[in-house]
N, C-alpha and C. Protein backbone atom coordinates (compact mmCIF):
# COMPACT_ATOMS: atom_id res chain seq x y z
N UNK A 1 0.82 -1.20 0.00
CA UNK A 1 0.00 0.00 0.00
C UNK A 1 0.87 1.26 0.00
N UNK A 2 1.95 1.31 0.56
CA UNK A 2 2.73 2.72 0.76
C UNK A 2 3.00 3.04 -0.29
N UNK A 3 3.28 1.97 -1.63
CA UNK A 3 3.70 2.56 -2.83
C UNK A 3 2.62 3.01 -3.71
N UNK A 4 1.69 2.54 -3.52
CA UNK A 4 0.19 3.65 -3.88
C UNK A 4 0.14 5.39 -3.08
N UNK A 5 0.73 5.18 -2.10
CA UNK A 5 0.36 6.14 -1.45
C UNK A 5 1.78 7.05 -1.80
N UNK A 6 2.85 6.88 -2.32
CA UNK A 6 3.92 7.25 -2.92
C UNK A 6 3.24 8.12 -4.18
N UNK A 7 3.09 7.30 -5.24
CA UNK A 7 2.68 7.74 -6.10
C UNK A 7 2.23 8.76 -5.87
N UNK A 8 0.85 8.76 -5.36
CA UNK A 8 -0.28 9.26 -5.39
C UNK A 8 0.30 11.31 -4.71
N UNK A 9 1.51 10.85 -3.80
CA UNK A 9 2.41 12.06 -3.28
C UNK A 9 2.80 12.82 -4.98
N UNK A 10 3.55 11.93 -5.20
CA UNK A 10 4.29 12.25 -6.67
C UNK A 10 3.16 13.01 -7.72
N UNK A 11 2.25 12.39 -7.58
CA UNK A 11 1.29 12.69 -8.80
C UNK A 11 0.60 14.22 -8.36
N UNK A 12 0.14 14.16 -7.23
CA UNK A 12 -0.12 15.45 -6.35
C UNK A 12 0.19 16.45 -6.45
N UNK A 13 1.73 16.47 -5.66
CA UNK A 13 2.43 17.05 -5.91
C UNK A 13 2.86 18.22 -7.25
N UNK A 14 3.22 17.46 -8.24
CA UNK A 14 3.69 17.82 -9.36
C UNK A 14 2.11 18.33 -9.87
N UNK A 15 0.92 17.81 -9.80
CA UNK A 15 0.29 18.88 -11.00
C UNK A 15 -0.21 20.06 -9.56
N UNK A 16 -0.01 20.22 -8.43
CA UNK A 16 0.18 21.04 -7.79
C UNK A 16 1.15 21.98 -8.08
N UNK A 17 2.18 21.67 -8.25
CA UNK A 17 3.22 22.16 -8.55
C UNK A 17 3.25 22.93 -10.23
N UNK A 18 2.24 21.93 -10.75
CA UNK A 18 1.90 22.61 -12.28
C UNK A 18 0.89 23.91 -12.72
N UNK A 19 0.67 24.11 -11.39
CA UNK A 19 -0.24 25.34 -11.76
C UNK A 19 0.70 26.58 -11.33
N UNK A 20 0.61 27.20 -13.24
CA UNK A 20 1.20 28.28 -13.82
C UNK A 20 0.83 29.48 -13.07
N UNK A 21 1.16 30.19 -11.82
CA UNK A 21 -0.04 31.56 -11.19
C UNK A 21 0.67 32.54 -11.65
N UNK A 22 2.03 32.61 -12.55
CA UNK A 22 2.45 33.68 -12.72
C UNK A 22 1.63 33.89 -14.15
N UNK A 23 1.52 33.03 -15.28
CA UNK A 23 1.01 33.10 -16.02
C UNK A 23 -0.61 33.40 -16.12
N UNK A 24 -1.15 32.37 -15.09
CA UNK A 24 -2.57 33.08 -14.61
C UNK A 24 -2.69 34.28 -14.37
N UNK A 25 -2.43 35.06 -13.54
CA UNK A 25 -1.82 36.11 -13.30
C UNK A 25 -1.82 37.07 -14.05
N UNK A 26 -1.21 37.04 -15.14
CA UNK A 26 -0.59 37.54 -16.18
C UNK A 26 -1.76 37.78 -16.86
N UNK A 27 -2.38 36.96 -17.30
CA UNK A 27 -3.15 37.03 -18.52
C UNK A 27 -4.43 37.64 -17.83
N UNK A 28 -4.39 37.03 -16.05
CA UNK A 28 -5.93 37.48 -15.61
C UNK A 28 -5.96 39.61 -15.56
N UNK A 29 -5.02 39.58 -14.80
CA UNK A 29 -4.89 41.03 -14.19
C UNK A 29 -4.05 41.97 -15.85
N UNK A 30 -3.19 41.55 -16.11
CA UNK A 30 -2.37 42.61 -17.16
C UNK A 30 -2.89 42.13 -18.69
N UNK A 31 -3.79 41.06 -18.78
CA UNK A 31 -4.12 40.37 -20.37
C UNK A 31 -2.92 40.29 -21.36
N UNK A 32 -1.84 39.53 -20.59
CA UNK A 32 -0.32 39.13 -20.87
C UNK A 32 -0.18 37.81 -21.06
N UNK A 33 0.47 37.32 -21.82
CA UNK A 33 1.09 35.41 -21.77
C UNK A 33 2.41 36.17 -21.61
N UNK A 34 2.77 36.01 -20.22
CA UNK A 34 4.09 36.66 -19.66
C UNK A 34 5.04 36.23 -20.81
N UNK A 35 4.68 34.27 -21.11
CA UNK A 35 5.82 33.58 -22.26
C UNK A 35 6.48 33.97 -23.42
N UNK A 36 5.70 35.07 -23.97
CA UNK A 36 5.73 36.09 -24.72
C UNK A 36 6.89 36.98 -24.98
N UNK A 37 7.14 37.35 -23.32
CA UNK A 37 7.85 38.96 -22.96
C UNK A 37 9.01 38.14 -21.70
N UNK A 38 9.63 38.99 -21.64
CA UNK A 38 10.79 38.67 -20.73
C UNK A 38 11.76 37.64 -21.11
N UNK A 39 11.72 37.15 -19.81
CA UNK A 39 12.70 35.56 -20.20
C UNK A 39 11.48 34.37 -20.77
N UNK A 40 10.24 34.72 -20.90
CA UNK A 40 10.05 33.66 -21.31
C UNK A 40 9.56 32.72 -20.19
N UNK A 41 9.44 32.80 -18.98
CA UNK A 41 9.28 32.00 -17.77
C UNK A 41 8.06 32.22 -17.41
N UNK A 42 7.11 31.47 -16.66
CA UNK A 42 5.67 31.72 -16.29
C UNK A 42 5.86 32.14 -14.57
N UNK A 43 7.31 32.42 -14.33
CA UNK A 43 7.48 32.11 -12.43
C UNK A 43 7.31 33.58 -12.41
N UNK A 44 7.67 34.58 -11.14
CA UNK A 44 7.33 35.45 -10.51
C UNK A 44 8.17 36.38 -10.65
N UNK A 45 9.49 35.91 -10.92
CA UNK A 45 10.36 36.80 -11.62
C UNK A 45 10.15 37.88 -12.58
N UNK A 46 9.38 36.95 -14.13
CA UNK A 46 8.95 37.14 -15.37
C UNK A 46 7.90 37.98 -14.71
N UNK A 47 6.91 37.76 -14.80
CA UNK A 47 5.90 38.46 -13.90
C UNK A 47 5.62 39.56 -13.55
N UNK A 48 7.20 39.73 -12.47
CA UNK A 48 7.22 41.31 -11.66
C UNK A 48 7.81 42.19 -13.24
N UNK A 49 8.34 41.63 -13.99
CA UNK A 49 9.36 42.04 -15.26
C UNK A 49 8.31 42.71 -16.00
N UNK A 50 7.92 42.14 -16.38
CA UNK A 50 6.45 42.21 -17.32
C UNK A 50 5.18 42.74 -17.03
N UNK A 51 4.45 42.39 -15.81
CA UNK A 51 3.46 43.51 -14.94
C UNK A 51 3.48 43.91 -13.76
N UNK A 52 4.56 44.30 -13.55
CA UNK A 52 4.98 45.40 -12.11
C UNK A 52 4.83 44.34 -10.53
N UNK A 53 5.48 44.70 -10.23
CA UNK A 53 5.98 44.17 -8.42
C UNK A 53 4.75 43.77 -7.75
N UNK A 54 3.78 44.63 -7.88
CA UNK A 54 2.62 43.41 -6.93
C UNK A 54 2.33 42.25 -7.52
N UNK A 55 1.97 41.93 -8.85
CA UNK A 55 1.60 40.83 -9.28
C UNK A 55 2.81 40.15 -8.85
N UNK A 56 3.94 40.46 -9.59
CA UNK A 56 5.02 38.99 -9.02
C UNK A 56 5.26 38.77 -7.45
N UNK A 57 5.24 39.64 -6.78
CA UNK A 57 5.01 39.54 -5.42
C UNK A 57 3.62 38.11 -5.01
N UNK A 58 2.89 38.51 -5.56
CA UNK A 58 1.47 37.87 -5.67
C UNK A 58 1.74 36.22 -6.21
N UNK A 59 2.38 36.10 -7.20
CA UNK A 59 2.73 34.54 -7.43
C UNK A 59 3.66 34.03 -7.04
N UNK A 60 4.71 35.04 -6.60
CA UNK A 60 5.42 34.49 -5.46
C UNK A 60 5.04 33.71 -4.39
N UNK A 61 3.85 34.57 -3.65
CA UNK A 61 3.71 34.15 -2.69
C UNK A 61 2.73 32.58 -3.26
N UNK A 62 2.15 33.27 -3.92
CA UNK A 62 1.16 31.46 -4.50
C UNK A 62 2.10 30.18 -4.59
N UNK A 63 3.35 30.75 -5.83
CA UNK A 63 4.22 29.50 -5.86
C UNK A 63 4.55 28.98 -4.82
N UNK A 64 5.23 29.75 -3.78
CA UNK A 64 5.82 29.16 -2.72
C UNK A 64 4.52 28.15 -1.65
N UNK A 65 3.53 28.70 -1.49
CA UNK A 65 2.23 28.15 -0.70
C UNK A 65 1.81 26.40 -1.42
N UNK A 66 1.90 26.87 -3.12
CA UNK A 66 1.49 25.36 -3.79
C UNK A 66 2.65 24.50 -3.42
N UNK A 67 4.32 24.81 -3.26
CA UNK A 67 5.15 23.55 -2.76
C UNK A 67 4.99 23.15 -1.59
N UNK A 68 5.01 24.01 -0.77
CA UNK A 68 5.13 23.56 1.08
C UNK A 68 3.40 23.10 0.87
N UNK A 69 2.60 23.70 0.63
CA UNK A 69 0.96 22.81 0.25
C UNK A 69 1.33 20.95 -0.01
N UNK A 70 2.16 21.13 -1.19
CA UNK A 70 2.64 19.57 -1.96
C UNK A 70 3.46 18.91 -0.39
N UNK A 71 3.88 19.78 0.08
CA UNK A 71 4.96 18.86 1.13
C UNK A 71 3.90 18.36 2.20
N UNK A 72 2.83 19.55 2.46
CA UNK A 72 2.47 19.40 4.44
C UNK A 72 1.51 18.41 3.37
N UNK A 73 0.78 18.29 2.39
CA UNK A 73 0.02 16.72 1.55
C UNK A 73 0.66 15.89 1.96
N UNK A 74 1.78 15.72 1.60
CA UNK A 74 3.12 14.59 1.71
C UNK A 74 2.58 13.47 3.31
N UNK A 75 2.81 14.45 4.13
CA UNK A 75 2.99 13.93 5.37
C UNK A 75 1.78 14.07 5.99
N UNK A 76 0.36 13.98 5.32
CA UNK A 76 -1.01 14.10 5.44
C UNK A 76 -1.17 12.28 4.70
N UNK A 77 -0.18 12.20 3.58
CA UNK A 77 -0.79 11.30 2.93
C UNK A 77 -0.03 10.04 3.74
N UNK A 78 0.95 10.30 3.70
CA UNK A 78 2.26 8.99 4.05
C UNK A 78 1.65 8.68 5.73
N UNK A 79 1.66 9.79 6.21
CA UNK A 79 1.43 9.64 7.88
C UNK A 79 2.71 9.67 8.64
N UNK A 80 2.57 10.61 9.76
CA UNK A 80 3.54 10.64 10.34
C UNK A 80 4.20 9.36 11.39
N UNK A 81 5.07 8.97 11.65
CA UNK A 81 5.94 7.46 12.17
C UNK A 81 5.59 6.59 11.26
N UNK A 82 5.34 6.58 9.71
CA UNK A 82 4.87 5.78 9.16
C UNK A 82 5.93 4.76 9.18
N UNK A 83 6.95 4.36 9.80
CA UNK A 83 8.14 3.20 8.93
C UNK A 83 9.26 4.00 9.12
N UNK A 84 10.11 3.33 9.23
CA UNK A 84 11.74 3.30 8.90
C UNK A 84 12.20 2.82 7.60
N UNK A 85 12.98 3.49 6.49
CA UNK A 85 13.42 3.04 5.49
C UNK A 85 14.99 3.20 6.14
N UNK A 86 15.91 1.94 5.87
CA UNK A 86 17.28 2.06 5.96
C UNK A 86 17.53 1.69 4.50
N UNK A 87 18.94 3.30 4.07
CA UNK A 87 19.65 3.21 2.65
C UNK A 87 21.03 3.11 2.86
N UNK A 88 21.38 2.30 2.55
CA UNK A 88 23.23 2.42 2.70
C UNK A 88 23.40 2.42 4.59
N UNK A 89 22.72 2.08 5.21
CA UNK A 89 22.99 1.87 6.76
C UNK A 89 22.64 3.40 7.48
N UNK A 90 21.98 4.25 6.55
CA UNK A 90 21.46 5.32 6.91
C UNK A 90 19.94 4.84 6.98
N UNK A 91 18.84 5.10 8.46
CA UNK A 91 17.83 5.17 8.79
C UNK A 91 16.94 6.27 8.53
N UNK A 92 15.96 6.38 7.62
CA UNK A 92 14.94 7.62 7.64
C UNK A 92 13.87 7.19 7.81
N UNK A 93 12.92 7.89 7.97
CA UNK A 93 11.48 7.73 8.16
C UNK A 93 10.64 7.93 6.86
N UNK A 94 9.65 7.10 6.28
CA UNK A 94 9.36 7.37 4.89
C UNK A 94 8.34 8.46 4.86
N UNK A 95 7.82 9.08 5.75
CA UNK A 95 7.16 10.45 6.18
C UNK A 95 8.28 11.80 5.77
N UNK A 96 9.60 11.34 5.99
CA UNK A 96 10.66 12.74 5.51
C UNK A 96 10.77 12.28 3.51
N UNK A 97 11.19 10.64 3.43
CA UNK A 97 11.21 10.49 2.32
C UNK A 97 10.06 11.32 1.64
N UNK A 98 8.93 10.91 1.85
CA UNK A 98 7.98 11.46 1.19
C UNK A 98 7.43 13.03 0.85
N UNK A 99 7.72 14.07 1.62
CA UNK A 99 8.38 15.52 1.97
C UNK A 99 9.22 15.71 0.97
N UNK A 100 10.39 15.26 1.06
CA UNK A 100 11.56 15.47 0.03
C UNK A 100 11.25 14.93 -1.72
N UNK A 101 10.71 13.53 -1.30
CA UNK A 101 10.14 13.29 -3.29
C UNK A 101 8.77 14.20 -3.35
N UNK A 102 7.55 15.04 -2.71
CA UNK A 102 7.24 15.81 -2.99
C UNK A 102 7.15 17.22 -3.27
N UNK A 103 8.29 17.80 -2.81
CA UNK A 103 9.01 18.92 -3.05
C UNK A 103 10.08 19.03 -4.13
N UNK A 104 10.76 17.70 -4.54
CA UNK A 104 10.95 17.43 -6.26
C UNK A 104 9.90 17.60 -6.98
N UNK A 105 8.91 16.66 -6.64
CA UNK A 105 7.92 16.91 -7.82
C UNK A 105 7.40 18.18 -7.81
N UNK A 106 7.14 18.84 -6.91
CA UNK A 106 5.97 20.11 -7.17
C UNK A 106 7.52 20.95 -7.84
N UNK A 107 8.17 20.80 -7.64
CA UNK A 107 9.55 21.76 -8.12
C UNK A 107 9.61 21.34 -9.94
N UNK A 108 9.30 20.00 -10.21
CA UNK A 108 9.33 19.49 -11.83
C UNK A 108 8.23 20.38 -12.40
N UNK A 109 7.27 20.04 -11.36
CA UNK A 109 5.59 20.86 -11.53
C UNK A 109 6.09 22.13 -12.12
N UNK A 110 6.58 23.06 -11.14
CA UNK A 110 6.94 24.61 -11.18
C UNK A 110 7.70 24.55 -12.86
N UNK A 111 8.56 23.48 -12.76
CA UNK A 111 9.73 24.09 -14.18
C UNK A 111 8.66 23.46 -15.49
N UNK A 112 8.32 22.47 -15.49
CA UNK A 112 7.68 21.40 -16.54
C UNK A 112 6.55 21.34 -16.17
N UNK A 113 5.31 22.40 -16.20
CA UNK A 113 3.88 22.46 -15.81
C UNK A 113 3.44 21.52 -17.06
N UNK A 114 2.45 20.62 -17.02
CA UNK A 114 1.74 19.89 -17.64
C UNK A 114 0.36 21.18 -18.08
N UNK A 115 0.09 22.13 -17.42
CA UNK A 115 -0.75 23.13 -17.89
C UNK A 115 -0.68 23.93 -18.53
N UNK A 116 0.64 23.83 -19.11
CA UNK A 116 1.44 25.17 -19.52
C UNK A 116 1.78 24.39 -20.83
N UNK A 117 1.87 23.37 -21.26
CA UNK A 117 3.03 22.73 -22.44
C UNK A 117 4.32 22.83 -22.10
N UNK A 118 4.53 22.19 -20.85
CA UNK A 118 5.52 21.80 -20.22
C UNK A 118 6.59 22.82 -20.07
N UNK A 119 6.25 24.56 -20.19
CA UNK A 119 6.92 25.69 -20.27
C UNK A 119 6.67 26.25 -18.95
N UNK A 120 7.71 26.26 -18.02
CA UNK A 120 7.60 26.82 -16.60
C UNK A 120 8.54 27.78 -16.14
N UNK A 121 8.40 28.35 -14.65
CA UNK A 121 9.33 28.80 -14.42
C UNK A 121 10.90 27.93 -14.30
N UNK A 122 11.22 28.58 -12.97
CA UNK A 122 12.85 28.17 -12.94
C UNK A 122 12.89 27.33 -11.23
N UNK A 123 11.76 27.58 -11.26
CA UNK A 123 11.55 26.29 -9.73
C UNK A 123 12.49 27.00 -8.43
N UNK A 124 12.55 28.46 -8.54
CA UNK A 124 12.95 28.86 -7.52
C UNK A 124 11.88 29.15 -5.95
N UNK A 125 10.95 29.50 -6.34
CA UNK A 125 10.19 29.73 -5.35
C UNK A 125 9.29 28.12 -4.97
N UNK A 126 9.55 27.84 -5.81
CA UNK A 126 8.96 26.01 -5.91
C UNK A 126 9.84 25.38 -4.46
N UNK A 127 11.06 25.77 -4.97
CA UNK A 127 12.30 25.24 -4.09
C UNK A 127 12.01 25.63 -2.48
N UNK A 128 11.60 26.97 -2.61
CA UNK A 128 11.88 27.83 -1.04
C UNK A 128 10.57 27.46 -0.37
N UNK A 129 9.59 27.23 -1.04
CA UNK A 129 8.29 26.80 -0.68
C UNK A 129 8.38 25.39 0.34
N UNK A 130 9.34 24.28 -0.92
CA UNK A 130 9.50 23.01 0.20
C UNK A 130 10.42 23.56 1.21
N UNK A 131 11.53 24.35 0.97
CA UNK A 131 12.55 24.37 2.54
C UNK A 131 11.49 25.26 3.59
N UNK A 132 10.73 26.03 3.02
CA UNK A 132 9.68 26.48 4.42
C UNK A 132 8.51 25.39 4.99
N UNK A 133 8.72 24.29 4.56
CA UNK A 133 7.84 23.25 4.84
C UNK A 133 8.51 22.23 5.62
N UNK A 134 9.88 21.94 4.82
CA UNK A 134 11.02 20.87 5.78
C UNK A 134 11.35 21.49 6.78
N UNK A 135 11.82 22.71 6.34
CA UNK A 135 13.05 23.34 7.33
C UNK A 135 12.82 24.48 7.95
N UNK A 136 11.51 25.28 8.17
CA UNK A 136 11.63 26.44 8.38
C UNK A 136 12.52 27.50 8.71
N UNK A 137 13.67 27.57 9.03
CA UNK A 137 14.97 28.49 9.55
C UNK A 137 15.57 28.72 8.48
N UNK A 138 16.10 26.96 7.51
CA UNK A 138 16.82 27.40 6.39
C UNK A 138 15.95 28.09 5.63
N UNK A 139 14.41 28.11 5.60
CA UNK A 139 13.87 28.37 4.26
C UNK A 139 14.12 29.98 4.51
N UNK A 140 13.91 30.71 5.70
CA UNK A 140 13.27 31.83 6.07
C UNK A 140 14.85 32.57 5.81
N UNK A 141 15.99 31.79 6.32
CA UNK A 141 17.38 32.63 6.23
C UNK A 141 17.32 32.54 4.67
N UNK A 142 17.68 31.62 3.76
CA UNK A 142 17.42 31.51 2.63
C UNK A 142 16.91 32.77 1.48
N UNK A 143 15.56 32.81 2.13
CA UNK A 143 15.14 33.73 1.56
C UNK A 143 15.09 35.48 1.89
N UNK A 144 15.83 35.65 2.67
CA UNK A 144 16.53 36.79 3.53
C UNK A 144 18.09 37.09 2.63
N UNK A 145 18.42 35.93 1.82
CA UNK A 145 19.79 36.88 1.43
C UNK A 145 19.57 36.37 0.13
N UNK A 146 18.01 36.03 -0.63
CA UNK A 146 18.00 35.52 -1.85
C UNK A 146 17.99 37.57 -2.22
N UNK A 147 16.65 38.09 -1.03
CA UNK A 147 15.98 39.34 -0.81
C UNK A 147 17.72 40.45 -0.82
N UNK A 148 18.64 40.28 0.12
CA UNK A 148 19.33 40.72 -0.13
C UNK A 148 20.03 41.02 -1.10
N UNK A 149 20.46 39.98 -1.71
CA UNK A 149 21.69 39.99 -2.96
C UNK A 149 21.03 40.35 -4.25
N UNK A 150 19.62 39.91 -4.37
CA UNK A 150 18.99 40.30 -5.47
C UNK A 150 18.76 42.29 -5.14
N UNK A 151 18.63 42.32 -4.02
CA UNK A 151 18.91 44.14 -4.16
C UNK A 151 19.87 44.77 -4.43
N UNK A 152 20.57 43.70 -3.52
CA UNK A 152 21.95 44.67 -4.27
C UNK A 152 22.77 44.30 -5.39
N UNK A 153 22.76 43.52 -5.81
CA UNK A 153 23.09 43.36 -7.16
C UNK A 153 22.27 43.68 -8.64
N UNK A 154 21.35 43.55 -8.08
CA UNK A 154 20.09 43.87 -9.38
C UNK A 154 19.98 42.48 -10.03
N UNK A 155 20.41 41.12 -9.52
CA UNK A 155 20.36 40.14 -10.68
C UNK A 155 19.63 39.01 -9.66
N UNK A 156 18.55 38.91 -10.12
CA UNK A 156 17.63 37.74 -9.11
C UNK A 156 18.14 36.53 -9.64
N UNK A 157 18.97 36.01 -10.32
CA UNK A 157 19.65 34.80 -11.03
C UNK A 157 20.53 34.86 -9.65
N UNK A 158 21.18 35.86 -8.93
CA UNK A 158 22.43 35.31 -8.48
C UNK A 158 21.87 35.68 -6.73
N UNK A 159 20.72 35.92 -6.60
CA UNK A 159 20.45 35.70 -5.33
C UNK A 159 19.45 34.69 -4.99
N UNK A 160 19.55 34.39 -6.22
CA UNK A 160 18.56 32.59 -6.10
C UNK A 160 19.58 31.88 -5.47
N UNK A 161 20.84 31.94 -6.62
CA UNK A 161 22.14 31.17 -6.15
C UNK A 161 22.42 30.86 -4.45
N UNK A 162 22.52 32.64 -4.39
CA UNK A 162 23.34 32.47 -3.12
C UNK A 162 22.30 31.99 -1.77
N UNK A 163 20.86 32.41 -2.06
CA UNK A 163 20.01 32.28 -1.14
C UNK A 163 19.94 30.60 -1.22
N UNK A 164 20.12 30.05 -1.89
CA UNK A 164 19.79 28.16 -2.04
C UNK A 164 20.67 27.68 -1.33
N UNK A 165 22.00 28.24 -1.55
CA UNK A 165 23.71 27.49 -1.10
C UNK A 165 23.21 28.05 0.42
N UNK A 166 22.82 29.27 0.90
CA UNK A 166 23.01 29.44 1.93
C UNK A 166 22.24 28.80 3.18
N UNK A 167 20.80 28.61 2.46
CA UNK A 167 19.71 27.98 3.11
C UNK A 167 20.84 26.48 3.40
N UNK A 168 21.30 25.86 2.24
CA UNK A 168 21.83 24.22 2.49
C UNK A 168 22.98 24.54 3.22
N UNK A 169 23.67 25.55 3.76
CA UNK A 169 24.73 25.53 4.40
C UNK A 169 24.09 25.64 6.12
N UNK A 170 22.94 26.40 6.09
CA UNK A 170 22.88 26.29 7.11
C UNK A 170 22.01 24.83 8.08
N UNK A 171 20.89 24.08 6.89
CA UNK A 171 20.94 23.06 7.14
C UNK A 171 21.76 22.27 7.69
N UNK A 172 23.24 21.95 6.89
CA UNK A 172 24.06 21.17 7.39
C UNK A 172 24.31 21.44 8.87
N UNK A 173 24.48 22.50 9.43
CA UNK A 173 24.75 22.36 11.19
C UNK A 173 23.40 21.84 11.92
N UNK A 174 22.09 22.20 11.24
CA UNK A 174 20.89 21.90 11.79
C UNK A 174 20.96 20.50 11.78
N UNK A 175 21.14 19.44 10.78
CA UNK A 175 21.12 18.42 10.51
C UNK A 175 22.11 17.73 11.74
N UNK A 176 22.93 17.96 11.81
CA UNK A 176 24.35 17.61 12.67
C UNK A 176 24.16 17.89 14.26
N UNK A 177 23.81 18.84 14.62
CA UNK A 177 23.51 20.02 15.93
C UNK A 177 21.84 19.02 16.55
N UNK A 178 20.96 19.20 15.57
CA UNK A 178 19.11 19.20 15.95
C UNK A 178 18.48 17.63 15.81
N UNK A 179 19.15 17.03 14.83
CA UNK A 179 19.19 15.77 14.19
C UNK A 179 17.92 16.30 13.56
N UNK A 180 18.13 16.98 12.29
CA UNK A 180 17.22 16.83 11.43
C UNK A 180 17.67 15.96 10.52
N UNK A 181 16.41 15.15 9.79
CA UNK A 181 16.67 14.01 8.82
C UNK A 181 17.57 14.37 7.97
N UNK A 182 18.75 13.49 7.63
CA UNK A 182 19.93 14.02 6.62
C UNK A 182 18.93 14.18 5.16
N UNK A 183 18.15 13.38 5.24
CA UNK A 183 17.52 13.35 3.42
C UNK A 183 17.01 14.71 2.98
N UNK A 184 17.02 15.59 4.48
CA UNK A 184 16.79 17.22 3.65
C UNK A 184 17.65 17.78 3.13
N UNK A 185 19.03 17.14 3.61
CA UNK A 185 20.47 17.91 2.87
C UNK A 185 19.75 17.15 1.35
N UNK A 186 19.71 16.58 0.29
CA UNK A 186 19.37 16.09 -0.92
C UNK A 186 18.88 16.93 -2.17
């Protein structure tokens, strides 16, 4: 049965993850196919680029709500103490497994929307959505110097960067320090 109930995470997930809100968005409020204009991306980036800072603000916040949505499903569907999976002599719980393969998928969702013709964003806010669902601290520092560096640099490409590395750097002491499940470092 768990591998029905796997799936069923996976499948969830991802067309959760497939709904386009920057593009909704777009077309609802500015009568835009963002895909059109900018980079070409349906995420929140394109968005703010194309019809001004509240709207991308606005699917920001949606994107991020539909991954951590796909994750807190996850561990609605799997159940929490569901099992011990041991990999390589490493012990997890298939309740974190299941968290982590649904925050891939809603992240495939975000880049490869099945609603879209498989034309998505860049799965950044997809991303920060699951670490505010696994991890809350990394997600929240994370997105504190994605906010930074993208101001001061002007290039939201390179405070995605630094905000992702930084969120997983600070995991690693959480992981080590709190015993959070290693499968969130992944």
């Amino acid at each position: 049965m768990m591998i029905a109930e796997f799936v069923a995470v996976v499948v969830i997930a991802y067309l959760l993850g497939s709904i386009p809100f920057g593009l909704i968005i777009g077309k609802l409020r500015s009568g835009v196919d963002i895909r059109e204009h900018g980079s070409g991306k349906t995420g929140a980036t394109n968005l703010m680029r194309v019809s001004g800072t509240k709207l991308g603000v606005l699917a920001l916040v949606l994107d991020v709500v539909k991954a951590a949505g796909a994750v807190m499903l996850a561990t609605v569907i799997i159940g929490r103490g569901s099992g011990v999976l041991t990999i390589g002599g490493v012990s997890v719980y298939w309740q974190h497994v299941a968290q982590v393969t649904a925050g891939l998928a809603a992240v495939a969702g975000h880049n490869w929307p099945v609603f879209a013709k498989f034309k998505g964003g860049r799965g950044v806010t997809a991303y920060f959505g699951t670490l505010f669902a696994i991890c809350p601290p990394a997600g929240i520092f994370g997105a504190e110097v994605v906010a930074i560096a993208a101001l001061r640099s002007r290039h939201m490409s390179l405070g995605s960067i630094l905000g992702a590395l930084a969120a997983w750097c600070l995991m690693v002491p959480l992981t080590i320090l709190y015993n959070f499940p290693p499968i969130y470092l992944a």
